[in-house]
Each structure stands twice: as C-alpha cells, then as structure tokens.
PDB file of N, CA and C in Angstrom:
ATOM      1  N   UNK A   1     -17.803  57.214  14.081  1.00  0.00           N
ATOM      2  CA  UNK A   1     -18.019  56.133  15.028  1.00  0.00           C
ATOM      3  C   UNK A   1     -16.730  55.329  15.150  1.00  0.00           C
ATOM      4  N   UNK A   2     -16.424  55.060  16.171  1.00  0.00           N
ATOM      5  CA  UNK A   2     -14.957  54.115  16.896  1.00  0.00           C
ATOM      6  C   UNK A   2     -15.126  52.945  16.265  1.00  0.00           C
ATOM      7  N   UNK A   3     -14.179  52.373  16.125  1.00  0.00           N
ATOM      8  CA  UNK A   3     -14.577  50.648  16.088  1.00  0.00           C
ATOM      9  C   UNK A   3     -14.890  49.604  17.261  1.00  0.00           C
ATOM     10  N   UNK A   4     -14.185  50.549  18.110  1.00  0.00           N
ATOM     11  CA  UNK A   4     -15.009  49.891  19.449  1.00  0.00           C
ATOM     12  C   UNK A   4     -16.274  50.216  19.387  1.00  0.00           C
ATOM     13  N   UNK A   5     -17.245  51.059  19.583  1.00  0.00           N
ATOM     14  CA  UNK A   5     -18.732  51.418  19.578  1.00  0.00           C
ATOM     15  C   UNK A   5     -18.751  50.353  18.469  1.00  0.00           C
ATOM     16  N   UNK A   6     -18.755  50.234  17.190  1.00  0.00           N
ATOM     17  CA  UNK A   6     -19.024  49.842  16.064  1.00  0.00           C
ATOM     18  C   UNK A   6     -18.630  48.235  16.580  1.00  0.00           C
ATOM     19  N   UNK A   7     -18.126  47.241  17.759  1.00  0.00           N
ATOM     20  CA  UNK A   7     -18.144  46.112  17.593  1.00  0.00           C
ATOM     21  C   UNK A   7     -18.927  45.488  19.005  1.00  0.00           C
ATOM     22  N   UNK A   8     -18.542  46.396  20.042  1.00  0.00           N
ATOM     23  CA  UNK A   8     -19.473  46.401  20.780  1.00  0.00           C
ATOM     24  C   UNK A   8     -21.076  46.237  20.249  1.00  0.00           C
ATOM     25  N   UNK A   9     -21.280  47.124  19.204  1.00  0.00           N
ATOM     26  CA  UNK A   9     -22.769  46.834  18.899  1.00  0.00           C
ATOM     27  C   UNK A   9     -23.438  45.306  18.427  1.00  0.00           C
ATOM     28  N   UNK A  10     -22.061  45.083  17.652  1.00  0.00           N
ATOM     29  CA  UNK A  10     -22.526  43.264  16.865  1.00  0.00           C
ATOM     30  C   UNK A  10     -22.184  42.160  18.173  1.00  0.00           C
ATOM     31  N   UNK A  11     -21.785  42.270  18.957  1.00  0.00           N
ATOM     32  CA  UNK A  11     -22.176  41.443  19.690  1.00  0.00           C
ATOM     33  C   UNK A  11     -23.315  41.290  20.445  1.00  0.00           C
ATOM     34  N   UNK A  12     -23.813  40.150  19.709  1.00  0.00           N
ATOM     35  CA  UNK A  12     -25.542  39.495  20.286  1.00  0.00           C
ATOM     36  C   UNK A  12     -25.544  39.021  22.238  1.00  0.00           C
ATOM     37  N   UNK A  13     -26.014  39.552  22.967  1.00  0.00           N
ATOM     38  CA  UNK A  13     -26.286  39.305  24.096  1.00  0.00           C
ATOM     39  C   UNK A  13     -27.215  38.008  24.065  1.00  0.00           C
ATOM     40  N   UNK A  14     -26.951  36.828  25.004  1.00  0.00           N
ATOM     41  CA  UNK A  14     -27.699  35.668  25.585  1.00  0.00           C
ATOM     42  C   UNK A  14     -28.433  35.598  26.718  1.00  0.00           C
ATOM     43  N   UNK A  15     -29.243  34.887  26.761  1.00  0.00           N
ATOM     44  CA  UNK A  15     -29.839  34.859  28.182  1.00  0.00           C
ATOM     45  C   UNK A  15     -30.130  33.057  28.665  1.00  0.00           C
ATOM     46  N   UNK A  16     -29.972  32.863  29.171  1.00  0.00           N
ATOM     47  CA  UNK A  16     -29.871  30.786  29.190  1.00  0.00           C
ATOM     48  C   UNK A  16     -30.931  30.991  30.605  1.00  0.00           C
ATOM     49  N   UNK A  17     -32.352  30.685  29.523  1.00  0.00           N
ATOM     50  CA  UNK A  17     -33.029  29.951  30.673  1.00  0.00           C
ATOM     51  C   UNK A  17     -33.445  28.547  31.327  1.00  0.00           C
ATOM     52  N   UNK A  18     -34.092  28.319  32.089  1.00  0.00           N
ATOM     53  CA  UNK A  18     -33.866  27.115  33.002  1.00  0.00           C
ATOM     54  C   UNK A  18     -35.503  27.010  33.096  1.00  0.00           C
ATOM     55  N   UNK A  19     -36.278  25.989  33.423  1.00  0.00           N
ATOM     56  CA  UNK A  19     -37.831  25.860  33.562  1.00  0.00           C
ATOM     57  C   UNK A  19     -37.746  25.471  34.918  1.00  0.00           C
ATOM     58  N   UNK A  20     -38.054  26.245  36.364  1.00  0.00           N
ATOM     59  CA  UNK A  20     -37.797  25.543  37.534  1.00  0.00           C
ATOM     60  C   UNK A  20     -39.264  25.171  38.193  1.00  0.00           C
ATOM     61  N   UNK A  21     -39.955  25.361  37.616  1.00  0.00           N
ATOM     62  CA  UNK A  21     -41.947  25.192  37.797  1.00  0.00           C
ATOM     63  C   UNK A  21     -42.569  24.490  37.107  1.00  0.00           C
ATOM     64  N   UNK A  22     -43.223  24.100  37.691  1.00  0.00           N
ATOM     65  CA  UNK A  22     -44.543  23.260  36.119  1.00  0.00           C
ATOM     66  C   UNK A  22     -45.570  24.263  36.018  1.00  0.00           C
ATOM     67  N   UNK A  23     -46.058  24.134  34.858  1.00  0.00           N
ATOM     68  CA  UNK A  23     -47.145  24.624  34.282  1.00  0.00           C
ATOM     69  C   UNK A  23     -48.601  24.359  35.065  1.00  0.00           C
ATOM     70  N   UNK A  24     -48.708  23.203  35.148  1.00  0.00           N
ATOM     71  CA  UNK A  24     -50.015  22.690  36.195  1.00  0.00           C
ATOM     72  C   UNK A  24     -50.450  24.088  36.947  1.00  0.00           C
ATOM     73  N   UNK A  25     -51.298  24.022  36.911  1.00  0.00           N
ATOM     74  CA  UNK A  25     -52.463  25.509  37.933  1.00  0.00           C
ATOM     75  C   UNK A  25     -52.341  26.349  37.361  1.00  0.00           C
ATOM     76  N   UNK A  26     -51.485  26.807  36.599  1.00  0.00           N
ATOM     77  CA  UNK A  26     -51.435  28.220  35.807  1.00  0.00           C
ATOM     78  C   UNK A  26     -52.216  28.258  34.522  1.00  0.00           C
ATOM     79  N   UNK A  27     -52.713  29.544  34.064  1.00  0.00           N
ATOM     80  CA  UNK A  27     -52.964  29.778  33.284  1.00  0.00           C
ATOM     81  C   UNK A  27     -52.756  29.629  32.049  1.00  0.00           C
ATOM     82  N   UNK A  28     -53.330  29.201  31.410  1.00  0.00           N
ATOM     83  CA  UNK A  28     -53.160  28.333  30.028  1.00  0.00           C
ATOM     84  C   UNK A  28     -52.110  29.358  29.014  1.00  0.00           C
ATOM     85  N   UNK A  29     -51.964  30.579  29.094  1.00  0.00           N
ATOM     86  CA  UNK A  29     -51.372  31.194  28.351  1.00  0.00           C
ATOM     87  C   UNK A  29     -49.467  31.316  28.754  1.00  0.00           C
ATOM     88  N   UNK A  30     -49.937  31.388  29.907  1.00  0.00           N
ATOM     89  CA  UNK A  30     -48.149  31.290  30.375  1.00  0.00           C
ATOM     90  C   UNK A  30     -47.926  29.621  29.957  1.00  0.00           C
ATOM     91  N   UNK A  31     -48.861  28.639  30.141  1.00  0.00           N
ATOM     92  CA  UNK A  31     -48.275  27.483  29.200  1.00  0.00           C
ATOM     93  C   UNK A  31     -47.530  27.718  28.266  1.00  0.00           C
ATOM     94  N   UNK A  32     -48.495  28.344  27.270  1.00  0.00           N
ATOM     95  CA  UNK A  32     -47.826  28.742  25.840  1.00  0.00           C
ATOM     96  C   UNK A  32     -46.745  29.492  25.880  1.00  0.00           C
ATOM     97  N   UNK A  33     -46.883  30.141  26.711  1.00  0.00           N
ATOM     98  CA  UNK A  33     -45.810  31.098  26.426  1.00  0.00           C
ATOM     99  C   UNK A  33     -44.393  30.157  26.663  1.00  0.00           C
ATOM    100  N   UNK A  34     -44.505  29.521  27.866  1.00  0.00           N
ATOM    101  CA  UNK A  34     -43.153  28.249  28.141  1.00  0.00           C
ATOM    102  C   UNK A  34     -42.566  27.711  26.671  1.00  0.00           C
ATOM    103  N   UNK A  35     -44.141  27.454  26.101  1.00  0.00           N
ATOM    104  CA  UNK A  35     -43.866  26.384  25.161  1.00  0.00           C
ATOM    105  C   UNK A  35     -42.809  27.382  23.914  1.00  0.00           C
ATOM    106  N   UNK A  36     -43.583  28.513  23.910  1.00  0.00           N
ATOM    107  CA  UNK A  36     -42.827  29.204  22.887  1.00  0.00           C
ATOM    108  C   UNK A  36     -41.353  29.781  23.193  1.00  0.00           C
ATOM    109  N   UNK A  37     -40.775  30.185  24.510  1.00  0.00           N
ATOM    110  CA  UNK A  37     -39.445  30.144  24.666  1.00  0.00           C
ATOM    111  C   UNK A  37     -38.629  28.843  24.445  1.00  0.00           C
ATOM    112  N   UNK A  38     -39.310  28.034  24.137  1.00  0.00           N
ATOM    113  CA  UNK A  38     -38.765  26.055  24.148  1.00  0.00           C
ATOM    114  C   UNK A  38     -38.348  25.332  25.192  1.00  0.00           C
ATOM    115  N   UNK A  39     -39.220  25.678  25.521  1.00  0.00           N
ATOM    116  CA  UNK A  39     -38.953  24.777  27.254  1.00  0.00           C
ATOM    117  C   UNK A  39     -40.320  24.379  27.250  1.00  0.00           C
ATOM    118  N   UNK A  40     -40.566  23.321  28.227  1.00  0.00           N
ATOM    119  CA  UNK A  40     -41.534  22.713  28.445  1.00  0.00           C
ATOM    120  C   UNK A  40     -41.347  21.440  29.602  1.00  0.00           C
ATOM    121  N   UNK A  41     -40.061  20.843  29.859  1.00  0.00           N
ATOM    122  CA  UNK A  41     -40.241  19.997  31.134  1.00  0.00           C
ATOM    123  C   UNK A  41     -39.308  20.644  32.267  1.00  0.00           C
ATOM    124  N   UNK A  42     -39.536  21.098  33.576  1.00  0.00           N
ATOM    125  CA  UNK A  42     -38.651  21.144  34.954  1.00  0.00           C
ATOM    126  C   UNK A  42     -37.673  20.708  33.777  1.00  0.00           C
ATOM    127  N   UNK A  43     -36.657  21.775  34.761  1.00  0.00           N
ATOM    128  CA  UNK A  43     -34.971  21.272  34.849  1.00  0.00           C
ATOM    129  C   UNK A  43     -34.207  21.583  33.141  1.00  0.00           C
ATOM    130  N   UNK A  44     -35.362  21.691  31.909  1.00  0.00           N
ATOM    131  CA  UNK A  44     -35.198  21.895  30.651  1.00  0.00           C
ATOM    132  C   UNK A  44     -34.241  23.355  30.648  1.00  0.00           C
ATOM    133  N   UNK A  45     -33.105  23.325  29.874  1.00  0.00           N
ATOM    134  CA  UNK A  45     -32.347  24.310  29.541  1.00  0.00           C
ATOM    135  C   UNK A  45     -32.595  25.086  28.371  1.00  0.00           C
ATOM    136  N   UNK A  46     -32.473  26.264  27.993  1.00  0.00           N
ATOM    137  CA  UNK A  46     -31.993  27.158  26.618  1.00  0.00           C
ATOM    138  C   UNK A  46     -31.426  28.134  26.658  1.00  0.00           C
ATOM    139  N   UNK A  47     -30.676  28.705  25.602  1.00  0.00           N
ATOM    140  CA  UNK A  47     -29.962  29.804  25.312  1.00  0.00           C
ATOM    141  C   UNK A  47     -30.947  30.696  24.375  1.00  0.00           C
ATOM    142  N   UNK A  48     -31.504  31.917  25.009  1.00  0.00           N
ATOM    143  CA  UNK A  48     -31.958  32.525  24.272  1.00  0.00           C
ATOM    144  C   UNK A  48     -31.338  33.922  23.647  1.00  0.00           C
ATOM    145  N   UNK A  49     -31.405  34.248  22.426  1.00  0.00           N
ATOM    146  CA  UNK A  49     -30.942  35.777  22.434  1.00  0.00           C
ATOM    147  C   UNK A  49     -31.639  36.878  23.209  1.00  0.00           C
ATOM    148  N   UNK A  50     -31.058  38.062  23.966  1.00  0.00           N
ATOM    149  CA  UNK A  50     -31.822  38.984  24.322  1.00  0.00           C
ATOM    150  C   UNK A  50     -32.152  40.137  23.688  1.00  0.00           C
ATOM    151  N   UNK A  51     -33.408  40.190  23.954  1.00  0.00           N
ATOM    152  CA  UNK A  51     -33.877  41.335  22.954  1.00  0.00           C
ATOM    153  C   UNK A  51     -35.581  40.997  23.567  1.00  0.00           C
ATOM    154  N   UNK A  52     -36.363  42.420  23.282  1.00  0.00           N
ATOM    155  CA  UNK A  52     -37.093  43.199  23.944  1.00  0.00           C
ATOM    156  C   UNK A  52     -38.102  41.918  23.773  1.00  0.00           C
ATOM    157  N   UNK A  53     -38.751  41.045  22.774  1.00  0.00           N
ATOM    158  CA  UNK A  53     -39.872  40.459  23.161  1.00  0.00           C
ATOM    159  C   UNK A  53     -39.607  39.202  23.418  1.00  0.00           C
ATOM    160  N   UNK A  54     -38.532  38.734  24.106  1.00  0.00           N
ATOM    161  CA  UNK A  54     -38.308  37.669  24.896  1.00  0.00           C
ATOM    162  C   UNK A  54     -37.726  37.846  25.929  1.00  0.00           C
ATOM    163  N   UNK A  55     -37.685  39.294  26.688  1.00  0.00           N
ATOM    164  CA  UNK A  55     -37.692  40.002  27.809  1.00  0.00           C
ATOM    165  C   UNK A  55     -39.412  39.566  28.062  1.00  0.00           C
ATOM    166  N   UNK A  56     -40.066  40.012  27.571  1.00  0.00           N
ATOM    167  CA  UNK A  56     -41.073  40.077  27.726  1.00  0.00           C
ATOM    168  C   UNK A  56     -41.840  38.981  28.126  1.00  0.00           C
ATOM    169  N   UNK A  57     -41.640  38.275  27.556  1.00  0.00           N
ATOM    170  CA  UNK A  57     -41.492  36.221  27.700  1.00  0.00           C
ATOM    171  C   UNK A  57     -41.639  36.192  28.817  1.00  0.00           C
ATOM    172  N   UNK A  58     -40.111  36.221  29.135  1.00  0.00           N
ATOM    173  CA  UNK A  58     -39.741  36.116  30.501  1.00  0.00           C
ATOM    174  C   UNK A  58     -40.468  36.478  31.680  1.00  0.00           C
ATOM    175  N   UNK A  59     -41.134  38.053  31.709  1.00  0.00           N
ATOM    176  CA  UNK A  59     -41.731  38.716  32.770  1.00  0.00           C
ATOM    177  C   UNK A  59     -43.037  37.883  32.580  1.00  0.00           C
ATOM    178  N   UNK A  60     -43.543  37.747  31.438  1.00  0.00           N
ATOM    179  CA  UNK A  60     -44.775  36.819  31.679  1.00  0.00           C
ATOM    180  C   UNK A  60     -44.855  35.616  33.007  1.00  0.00           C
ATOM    181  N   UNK A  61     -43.394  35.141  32.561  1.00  0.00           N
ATOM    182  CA  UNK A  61     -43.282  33.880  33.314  1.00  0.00           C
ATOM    183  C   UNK A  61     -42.492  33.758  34.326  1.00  0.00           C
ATOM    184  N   UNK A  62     -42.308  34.939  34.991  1.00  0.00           N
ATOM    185  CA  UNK A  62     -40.905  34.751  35.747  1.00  0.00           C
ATOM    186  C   UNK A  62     -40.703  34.056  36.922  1.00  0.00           C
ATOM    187  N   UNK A  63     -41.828  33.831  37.538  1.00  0.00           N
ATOM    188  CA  UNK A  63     -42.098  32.663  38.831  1.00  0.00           C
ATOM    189  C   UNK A  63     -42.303  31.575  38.023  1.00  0.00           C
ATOM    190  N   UNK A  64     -41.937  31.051  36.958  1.00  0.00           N
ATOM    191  CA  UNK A  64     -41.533  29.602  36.289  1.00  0.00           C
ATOM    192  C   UNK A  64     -40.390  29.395  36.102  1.00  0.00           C
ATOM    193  N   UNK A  65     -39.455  30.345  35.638  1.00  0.00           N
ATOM    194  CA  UNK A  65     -38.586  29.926  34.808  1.00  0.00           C
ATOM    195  C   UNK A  65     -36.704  30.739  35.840  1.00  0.00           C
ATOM    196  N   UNK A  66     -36.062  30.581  35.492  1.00  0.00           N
ATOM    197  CA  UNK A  66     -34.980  31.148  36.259  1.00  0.00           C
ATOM    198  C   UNK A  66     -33.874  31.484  34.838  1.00  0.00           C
ATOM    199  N   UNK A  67     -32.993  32.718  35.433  1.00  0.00           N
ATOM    200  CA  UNK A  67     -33.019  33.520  33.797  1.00  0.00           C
ATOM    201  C   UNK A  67     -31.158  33.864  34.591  1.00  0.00           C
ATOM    202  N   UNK A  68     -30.578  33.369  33.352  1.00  0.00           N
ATOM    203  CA  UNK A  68     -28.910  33.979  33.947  1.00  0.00           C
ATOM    204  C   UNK A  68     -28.566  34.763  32.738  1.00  0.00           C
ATOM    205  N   UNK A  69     -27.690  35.314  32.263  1.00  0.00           N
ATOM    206  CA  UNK A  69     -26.990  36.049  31.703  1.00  0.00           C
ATOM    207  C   UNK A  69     -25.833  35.405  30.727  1.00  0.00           C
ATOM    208  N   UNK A  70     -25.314  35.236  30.159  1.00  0.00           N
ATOM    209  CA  UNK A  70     -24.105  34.277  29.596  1.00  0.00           C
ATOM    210  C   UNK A  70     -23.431  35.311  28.286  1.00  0.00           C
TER     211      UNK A  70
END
C-alpha cells in the first residue's frame, strides 16, 4: 500500500449542516432525529463527520435541513 492510499484513508470527511425548517407539522420522529444530529432552532449550524448513519440522518430529514460538504 502507497502512502498516499494509506493517508488519503485517515482523512475524516465533514459535512456542516444548517436547520432551514421547523419541526412543527412533522412527524415526531424526524423531530428527534433533528434533535440527535444537534440542531434544533432555524438557521442552527454543525459540523458533522461523514459516515453511513448520519447519511442516513440526513435522508430522514432532508426537506429540513441543508447539507454542504467542507
């Protein structure tokens, strides 16, 4: 294995989401789910790591929340 392959791998990918919806009318579980990525008010920021079950998060919620790359 290269040391490129080999450093390429340790770098952790981010994802910085944004809360651009309220919770109100929706289903009580995509609440939670907001709550558990750590967001919870409009306009609230985070940096999340990416990886498969906060992909998943995301698709739960994706007409809430707005998702960039960093």
């Amino acid at each position: 294995m290269s040391a490129r392959k080999r450093k390429r791998k340790d770098v952790k990918r981010s994802l910085r989401l944004t809360q651009i919806r309220s919770t109100i009318g929706f289903p009580e579980d995509q609440g939670r789910t907001i709550r558990a990525l750590g967001l919870g008010k409009i306009n609230s920021t985070i940096d999340q790591v990416d990886n498969p079950a906060v992909r998943g998060m995301i698709f739960k919620v994706k007409h809430l929340v707005k998702v960039e790359e960093i």
